[in-house]
PDB file of N, CA and C in Angstrom:
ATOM      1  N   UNK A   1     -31.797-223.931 234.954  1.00  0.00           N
ATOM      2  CA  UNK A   1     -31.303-222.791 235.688  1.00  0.00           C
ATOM      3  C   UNK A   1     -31.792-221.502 235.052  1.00  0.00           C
ATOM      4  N   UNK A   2     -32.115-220.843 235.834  1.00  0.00           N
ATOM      5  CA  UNK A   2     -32.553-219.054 235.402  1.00  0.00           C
ATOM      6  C   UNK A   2     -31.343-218.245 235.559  1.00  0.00           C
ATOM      7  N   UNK A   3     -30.835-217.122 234.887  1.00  0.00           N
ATOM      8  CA  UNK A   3     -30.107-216.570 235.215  1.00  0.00           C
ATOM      9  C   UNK A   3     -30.527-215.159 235.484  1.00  0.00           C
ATOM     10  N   UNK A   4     -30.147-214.821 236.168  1.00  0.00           N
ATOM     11  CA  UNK A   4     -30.419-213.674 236.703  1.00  0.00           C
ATOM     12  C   UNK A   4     -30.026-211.746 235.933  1.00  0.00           C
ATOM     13  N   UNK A   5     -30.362-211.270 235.742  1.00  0.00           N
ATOM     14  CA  UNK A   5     -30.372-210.028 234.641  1.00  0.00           C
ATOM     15  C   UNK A   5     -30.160-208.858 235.817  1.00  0.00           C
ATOM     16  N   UNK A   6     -28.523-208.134 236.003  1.00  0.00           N
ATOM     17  CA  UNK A   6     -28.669-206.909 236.551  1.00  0.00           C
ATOM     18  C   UNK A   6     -28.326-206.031 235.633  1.00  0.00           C
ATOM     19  N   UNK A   7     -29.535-204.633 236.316  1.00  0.00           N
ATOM     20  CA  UNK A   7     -29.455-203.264 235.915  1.00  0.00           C
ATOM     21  C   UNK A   7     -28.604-202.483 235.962  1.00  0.00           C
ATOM     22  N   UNK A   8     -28.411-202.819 236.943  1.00  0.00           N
ATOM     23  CA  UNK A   8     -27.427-201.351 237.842  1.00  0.00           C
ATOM     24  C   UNK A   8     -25.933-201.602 237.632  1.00  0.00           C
ATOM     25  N   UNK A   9     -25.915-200.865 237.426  1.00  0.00           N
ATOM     26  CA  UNK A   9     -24.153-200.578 237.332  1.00  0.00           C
ATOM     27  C   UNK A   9     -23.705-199.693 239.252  1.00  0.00           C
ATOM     28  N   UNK A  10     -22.662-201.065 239.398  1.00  0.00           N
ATOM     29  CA  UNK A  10     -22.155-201.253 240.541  1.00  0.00           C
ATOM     30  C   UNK A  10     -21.085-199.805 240.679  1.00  0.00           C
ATOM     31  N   UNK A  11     -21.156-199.190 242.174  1.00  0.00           N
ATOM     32  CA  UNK A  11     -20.629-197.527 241.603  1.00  0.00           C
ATOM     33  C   UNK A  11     -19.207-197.937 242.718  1.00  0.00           C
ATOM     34  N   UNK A  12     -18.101-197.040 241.901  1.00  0.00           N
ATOM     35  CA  UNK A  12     -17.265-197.439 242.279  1.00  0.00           C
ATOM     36  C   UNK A  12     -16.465-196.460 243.564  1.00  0.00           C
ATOM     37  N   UNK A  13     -15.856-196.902 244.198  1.00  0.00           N
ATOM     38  CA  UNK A  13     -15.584-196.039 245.451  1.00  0.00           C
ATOM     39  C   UNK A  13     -14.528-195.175 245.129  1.00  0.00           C
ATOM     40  N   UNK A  14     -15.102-194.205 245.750  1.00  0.00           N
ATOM     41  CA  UNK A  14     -14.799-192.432 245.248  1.00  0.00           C
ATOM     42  C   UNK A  14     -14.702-191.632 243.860  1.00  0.00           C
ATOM     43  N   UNK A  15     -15.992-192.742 243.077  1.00  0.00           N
ATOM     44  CA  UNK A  15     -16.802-191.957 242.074  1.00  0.00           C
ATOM     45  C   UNK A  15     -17.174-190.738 242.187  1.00  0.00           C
ATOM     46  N   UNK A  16     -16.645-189.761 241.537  1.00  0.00           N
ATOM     47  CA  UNK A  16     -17.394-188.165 241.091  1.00  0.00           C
ATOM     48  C   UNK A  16     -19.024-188.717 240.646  1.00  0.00           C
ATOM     49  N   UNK A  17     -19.137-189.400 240.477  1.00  0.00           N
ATOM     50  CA  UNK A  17     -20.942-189.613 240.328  1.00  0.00           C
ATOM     51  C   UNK A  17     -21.778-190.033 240.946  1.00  0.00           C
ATOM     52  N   UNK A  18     -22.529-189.616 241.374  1.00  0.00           N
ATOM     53  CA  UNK A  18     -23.437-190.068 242.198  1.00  0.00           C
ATOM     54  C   UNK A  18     -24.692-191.576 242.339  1.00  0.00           C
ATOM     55  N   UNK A  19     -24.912-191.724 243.080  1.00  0.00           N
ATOM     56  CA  UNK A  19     -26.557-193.274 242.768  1.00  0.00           C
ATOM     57  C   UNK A  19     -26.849-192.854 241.593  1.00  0.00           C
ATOM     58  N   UNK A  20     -27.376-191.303 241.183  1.00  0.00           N
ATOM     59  CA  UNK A  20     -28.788-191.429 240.406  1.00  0.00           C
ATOM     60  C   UNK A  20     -27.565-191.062 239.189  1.00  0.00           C
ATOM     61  N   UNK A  21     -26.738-191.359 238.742  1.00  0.00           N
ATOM     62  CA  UNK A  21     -25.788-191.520 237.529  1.00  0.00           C
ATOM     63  C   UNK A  21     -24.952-189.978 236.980  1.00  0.00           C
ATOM     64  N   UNK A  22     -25.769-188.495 237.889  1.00  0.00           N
ATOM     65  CA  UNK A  22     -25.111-187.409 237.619  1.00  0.00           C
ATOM     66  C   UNK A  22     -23.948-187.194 238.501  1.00  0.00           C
ATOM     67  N   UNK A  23     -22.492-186.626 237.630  1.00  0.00           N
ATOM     68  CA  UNK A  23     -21.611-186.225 237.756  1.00  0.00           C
ATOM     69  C   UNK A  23     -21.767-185.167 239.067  1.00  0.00           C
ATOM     70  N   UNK A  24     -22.513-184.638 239.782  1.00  0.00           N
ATOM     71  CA  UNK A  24     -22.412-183.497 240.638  1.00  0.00           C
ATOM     72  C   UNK A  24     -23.141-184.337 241.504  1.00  0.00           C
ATOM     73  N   UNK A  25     -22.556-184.049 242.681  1.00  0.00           N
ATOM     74  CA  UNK A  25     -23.743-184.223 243.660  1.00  0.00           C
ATOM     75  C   UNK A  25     -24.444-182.949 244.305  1.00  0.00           C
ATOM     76  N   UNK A  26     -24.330-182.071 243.809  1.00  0.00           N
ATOM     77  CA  UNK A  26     -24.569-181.062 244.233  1.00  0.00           C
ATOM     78  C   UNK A  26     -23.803-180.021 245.613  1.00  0.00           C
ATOM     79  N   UNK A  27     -22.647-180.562 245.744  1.00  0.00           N
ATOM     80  CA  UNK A  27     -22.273-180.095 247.148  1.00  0.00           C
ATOM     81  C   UNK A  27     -21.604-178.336 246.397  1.00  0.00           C
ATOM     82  N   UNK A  28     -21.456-177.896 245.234  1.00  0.00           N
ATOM     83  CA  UNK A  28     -21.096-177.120 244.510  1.00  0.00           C
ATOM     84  C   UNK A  28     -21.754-176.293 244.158  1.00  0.00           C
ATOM     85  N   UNK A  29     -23.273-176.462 243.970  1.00  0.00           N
ATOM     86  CA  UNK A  29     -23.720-175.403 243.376  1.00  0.00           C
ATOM     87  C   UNK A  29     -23.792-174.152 244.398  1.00  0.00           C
ATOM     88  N   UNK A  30     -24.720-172.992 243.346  1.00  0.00           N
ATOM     89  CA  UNK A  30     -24.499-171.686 244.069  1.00  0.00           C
ATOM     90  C   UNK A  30     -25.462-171.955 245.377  1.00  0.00           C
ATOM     91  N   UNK A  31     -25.757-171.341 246.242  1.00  0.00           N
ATOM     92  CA  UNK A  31     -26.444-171.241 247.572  1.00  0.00           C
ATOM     93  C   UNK A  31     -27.960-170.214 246.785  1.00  0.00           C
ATOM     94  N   UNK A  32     -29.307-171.046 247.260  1.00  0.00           N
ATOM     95  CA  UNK A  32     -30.412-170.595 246.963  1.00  0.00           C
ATOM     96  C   UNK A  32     -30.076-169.046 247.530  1.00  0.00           C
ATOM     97  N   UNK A  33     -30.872-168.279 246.883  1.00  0.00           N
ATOM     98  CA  UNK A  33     -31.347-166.703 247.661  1.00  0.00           C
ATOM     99  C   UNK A  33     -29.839-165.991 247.666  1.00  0.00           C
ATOM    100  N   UNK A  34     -29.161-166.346 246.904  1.00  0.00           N
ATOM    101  CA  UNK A  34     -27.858-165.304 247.009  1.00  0.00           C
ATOM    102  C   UNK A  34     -28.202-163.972 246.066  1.00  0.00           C
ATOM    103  N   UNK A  35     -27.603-163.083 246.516  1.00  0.00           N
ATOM    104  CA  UNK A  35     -27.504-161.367 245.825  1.00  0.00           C
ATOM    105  C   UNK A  35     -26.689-161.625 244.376  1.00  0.00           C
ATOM    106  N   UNK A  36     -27.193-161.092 243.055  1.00  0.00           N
ATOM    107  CA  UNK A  36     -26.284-161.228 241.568  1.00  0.00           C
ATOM    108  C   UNK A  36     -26.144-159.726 241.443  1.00  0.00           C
ATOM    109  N   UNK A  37     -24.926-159.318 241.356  1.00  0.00           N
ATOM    110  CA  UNK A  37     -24.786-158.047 240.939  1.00  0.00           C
ATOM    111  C   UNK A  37     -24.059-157.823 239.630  1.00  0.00           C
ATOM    112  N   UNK A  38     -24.347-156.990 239.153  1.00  0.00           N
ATOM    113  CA  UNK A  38     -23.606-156.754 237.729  1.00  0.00           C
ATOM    114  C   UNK A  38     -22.798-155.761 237.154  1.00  0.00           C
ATOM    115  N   UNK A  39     -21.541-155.418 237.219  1.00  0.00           N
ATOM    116  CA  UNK A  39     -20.451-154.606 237.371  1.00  0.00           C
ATOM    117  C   UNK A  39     -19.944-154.533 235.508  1.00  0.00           C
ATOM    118  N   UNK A  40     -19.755-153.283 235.775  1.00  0.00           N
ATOM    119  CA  UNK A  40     -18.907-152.699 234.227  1.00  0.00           C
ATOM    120  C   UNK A  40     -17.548-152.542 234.727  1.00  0.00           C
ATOM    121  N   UNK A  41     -16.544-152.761 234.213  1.00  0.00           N
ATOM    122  CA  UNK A  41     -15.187-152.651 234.484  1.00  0.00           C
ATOM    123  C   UNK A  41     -14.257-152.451 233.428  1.00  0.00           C
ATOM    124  N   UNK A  42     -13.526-151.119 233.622  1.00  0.00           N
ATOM    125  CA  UNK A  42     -13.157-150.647 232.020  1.00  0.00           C
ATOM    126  C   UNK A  42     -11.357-151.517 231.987  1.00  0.00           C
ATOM    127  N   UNK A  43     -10.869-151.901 231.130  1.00  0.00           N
ATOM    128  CA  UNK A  43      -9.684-152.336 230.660  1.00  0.00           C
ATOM    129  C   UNK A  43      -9.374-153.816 230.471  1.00  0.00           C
ATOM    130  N   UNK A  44     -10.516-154.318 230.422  1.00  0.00           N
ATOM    131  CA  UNK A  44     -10.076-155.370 230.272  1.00  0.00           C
ATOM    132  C   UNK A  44     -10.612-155.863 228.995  1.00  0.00           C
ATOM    133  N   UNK A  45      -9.119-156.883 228.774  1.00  0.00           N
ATOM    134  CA  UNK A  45      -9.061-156.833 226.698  1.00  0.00           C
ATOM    135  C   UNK A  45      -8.872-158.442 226.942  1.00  0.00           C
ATOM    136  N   UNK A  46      -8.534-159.453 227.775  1.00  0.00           N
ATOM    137  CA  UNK A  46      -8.787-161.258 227.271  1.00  0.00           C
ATOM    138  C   UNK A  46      -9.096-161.734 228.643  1.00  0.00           C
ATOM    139  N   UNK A  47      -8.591-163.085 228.371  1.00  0.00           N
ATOM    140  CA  UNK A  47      -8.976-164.151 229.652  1.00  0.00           C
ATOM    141  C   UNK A  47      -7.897-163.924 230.693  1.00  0.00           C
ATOM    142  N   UNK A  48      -6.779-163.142 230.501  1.00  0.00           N
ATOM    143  CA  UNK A  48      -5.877-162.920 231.698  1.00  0.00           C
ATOM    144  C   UNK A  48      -6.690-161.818 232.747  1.00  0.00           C
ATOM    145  N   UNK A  49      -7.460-161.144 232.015  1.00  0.00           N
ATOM    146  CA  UNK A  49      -7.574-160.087 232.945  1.00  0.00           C
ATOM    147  C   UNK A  49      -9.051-160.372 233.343  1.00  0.00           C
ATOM    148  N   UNK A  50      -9.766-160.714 232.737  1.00  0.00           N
ATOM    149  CA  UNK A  50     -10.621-161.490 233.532  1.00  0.00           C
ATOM    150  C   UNK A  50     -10.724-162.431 234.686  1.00  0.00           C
ATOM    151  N   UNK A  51      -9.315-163.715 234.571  1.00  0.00           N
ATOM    152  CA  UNK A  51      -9.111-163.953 235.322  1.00  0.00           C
ATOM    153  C   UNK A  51      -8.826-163.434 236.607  1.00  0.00           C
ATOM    154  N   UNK A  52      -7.385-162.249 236.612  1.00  0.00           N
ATOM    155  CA  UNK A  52      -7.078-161.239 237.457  1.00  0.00           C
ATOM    156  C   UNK A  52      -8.411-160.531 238.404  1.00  0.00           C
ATOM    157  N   UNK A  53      -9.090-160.014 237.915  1.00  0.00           N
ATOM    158  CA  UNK A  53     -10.798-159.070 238.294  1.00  0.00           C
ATOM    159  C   UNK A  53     -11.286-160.553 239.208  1.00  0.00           C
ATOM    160  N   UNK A  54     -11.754-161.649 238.786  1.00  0.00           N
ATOM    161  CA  UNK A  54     -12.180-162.428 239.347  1.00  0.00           C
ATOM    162  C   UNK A  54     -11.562-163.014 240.559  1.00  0.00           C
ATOM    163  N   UNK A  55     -10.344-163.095 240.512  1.00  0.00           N
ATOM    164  CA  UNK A  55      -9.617-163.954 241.794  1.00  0.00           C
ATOM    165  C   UNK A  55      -9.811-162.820 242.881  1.00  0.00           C
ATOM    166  N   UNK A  56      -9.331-161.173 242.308  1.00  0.00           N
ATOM    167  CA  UNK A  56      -9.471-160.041 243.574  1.00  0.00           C
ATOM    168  C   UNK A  56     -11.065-160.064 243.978  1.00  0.00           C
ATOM    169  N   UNK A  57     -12.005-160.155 242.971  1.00  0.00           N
ATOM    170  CA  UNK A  57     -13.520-160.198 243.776  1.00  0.00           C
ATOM    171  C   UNK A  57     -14.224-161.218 244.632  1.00  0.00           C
ATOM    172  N   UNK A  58     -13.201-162.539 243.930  1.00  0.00           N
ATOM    173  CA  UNK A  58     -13.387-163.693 244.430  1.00  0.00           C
ATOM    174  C   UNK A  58     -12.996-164.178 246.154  1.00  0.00           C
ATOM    175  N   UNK A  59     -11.677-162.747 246.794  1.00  0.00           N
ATOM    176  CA  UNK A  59     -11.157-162.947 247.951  1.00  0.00           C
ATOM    177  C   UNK A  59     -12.483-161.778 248.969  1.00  0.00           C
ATOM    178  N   UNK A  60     -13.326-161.476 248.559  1.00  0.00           N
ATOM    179  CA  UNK A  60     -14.036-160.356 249.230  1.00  0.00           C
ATOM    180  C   UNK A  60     -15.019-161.333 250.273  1.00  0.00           C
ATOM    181  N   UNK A  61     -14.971-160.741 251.134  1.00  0.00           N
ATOM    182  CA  UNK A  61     -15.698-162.346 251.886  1.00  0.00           C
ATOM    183  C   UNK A  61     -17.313-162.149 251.466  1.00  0.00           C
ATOM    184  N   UNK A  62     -17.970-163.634 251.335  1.00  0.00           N
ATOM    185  CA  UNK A  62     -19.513-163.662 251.215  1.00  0.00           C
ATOM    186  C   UNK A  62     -19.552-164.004 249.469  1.00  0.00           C
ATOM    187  N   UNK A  63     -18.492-163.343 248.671  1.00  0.00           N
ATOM    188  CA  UNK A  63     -18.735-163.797 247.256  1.00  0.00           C
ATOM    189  C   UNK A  63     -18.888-165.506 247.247  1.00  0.00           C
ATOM    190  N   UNK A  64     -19.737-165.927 246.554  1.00  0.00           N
ATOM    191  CA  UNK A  64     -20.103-167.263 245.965  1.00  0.00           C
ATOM    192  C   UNK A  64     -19.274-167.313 244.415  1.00  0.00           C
ATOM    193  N   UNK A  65     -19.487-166.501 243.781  1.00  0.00           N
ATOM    194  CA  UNK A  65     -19.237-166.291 242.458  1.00  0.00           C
ATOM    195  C   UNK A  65     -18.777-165.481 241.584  1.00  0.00           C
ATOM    196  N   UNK A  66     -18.000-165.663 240.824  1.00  0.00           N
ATOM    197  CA  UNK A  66     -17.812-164.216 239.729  1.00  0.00           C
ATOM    198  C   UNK A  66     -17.577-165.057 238.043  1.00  0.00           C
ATOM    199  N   UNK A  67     -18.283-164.272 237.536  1.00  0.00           N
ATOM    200  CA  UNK A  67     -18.067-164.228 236.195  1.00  0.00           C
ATOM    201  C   UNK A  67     -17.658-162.838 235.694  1.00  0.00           C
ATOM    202  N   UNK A  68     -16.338-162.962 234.822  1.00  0.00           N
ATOM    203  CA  UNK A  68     -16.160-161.796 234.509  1.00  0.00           C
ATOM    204  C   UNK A  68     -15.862-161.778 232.497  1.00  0.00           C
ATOM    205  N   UNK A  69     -16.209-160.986 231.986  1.00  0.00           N
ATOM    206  CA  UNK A  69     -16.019-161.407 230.334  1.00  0.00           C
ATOM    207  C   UNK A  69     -15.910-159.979 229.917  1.00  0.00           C
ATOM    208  N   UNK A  70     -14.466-159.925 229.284  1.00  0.00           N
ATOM    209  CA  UNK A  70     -13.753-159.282 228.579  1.00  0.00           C
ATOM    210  C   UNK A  70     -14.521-158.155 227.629  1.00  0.00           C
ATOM    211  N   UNK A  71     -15.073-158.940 226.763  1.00  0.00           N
ATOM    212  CA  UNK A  71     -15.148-158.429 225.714  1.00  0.00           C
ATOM    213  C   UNK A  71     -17.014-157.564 225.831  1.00  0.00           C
ATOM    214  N   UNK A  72     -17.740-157.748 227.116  1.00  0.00           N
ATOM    215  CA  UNK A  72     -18.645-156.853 227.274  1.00  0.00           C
ATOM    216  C   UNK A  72     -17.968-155.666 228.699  1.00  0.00           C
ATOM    217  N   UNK A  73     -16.863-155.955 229.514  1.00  0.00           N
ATOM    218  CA  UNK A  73     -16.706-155.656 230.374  1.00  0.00           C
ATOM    219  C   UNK A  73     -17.484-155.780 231.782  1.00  0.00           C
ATOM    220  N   UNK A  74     -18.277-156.450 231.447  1.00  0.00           N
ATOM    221  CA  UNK A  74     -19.299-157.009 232.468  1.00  0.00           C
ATOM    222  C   UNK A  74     -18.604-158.006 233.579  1.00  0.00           C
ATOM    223  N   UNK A  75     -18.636-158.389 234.920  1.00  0.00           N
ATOM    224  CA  UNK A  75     -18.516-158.873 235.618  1.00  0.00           C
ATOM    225  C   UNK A  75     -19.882-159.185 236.865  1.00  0.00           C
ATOM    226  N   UNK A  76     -20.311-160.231 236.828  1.00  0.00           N
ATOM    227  CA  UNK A  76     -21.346-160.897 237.374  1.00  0.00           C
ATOM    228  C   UNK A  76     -20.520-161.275 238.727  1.00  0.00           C
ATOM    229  N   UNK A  77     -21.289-160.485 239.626  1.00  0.00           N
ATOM    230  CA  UNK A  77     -20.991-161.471 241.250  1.00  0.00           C
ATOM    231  C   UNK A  77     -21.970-161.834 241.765  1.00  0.00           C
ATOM    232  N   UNK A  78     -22.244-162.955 242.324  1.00  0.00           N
ATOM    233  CA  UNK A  78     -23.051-163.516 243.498  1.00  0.00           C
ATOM    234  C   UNK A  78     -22.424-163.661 244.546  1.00  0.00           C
ATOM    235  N   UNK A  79     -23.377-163.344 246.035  1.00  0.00           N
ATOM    236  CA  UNK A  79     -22.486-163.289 246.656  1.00  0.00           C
ATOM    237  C   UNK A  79     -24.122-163.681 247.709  1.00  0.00           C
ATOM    238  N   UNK A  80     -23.622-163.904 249.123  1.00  0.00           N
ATOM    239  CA  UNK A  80     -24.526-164.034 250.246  1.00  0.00           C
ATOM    240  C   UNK A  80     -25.182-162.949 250.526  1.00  0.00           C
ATOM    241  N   UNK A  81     -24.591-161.734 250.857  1.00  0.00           N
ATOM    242  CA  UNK A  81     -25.429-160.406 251.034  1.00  0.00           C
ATOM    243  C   UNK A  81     -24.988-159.430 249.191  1.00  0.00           C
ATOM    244  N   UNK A  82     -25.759-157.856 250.100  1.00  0.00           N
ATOM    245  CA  UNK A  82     -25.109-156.805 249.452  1.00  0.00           C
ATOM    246  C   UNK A  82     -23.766-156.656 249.563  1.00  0.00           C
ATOM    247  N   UNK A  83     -22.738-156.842 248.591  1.00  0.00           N
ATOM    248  CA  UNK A  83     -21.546-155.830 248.689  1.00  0.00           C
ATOM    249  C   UNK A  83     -21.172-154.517 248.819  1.00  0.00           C
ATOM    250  N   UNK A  84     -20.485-154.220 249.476  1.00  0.00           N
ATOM    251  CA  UNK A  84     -19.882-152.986 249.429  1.00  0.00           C
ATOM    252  C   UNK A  84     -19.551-152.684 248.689  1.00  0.00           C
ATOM    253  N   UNK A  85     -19.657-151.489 247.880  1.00  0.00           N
ATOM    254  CA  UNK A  85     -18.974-150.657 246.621  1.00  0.00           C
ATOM    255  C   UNK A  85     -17.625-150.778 246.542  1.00  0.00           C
ATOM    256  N   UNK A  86     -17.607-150.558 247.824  1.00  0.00           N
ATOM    257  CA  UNK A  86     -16.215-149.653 247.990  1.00  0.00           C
ATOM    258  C   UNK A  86     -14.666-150.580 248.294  1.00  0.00           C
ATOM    259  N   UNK A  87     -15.588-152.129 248.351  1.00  0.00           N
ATOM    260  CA  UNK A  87     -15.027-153.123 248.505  1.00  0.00           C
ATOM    261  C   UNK A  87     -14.663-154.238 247.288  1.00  0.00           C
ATOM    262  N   UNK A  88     -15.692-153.461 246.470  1.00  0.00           N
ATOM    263  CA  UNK A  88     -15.535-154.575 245.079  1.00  0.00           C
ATOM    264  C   UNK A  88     -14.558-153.125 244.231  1.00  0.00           C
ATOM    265  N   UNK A  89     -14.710-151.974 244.533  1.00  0.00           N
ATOM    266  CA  UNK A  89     -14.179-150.741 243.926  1.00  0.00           C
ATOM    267  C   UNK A  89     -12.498-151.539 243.905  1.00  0.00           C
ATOM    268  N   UNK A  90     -12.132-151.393 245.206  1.00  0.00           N
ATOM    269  CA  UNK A  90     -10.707-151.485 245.701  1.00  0.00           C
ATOM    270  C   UNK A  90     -10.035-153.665 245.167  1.00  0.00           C
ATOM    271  N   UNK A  91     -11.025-153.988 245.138  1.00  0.00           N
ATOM    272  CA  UNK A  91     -10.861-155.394 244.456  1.00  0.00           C
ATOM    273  C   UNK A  91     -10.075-154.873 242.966  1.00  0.00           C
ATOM    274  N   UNK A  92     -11.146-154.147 242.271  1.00  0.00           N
ATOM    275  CA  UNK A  92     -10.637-154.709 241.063  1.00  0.00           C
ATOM    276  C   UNK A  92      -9.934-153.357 240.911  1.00  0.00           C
ATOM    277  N   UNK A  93      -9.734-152.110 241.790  1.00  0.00           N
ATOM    278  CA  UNK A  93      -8.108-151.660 241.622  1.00  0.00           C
ATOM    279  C   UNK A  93      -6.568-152.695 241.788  1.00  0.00           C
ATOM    280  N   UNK A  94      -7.517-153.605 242.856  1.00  0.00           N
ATOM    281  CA  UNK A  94      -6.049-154.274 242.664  1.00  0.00           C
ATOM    282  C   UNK A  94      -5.695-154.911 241.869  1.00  0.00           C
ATOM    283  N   UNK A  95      -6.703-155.563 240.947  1.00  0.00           N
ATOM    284  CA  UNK A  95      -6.592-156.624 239.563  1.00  0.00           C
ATOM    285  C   UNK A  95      -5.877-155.442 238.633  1.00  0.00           C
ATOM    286  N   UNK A  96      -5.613-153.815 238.901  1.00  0.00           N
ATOM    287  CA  UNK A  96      -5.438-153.001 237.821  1.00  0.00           C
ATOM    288  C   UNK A  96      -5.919-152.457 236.697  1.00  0.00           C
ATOM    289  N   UNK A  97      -7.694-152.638 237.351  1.00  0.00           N
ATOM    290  CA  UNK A  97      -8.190-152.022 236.353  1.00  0.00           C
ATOM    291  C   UNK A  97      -9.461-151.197 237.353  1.00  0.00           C
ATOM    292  N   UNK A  98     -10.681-150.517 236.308  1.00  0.00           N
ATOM    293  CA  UNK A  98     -11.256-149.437 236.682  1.00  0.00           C
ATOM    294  C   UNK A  98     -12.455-150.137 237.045  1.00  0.00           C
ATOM    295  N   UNK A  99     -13.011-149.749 238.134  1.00  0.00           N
ATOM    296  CA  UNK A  99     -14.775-150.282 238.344  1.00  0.00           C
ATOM    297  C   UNK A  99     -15.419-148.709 237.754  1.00  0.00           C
ATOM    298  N   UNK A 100     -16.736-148.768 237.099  1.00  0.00           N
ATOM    299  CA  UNK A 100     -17.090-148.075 236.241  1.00  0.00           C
ATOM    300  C   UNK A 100     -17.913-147.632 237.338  1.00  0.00           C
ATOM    301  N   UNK A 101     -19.316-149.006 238.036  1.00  0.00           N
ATOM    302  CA  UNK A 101     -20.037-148.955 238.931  1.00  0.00           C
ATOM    303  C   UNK A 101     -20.913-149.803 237.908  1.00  0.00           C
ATOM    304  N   UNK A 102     -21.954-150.220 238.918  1.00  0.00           N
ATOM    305  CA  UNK A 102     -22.960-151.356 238.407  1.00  0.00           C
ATOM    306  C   UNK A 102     -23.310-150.808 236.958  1.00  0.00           C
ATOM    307  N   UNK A 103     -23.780-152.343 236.543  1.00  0.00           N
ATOM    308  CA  UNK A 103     -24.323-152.205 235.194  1.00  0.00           C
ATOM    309  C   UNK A 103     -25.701-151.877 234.909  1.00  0.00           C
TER     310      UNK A 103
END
């Protein structure tokens, strides 16, 4: 008798991983050709208020993304088009803090 030798590891149903063995299938990443803008924003001192800045920029419609980090005051958005100033302005008044204007 021959026995037979498998490779593959049998994938299990409703695995986060995909055939080719990576964790993403990609249905997550950012969208090719999106706009990155880069915002100064004065008052913010940890991860609460970063958080805060991000969830208000995060409700602006068309954003894909925000990164926001404290300790340069920088906040990174991607988004589908141009934003409005005056729309990311009034965002992160509501998080309670200051938009400076792009970086």
């Amino acid at each position: 008798m021959t026995a037979e030798t498998r490779t593959e590891l049998p994938q299990a149903t409703g695995s986060c991983c995909s055939p080719t063995g990576s964790c993403h299938d990609g249905a997550a990443e950012a969208p090719a050709g999106g706009v990155t803008t880069v915002y100064e924003v004065k008052g913010m001192t940890c991860g609460h208020c970063e958080g805060a800045v991000s969830e208000e920029i995060s409700a602006i419609a068309g954003v894909t993304s925000v990164a926001a980090v404290a300790a340069t005051g920088l906040v990174t958005v991607t988004s589908e088009a141009v934003l409005d100033e005056a729309a990311v302005r009034a965002a992160v008044d509501e998080a309670g803090y200051e938009l400076v204007g792009r970086a």
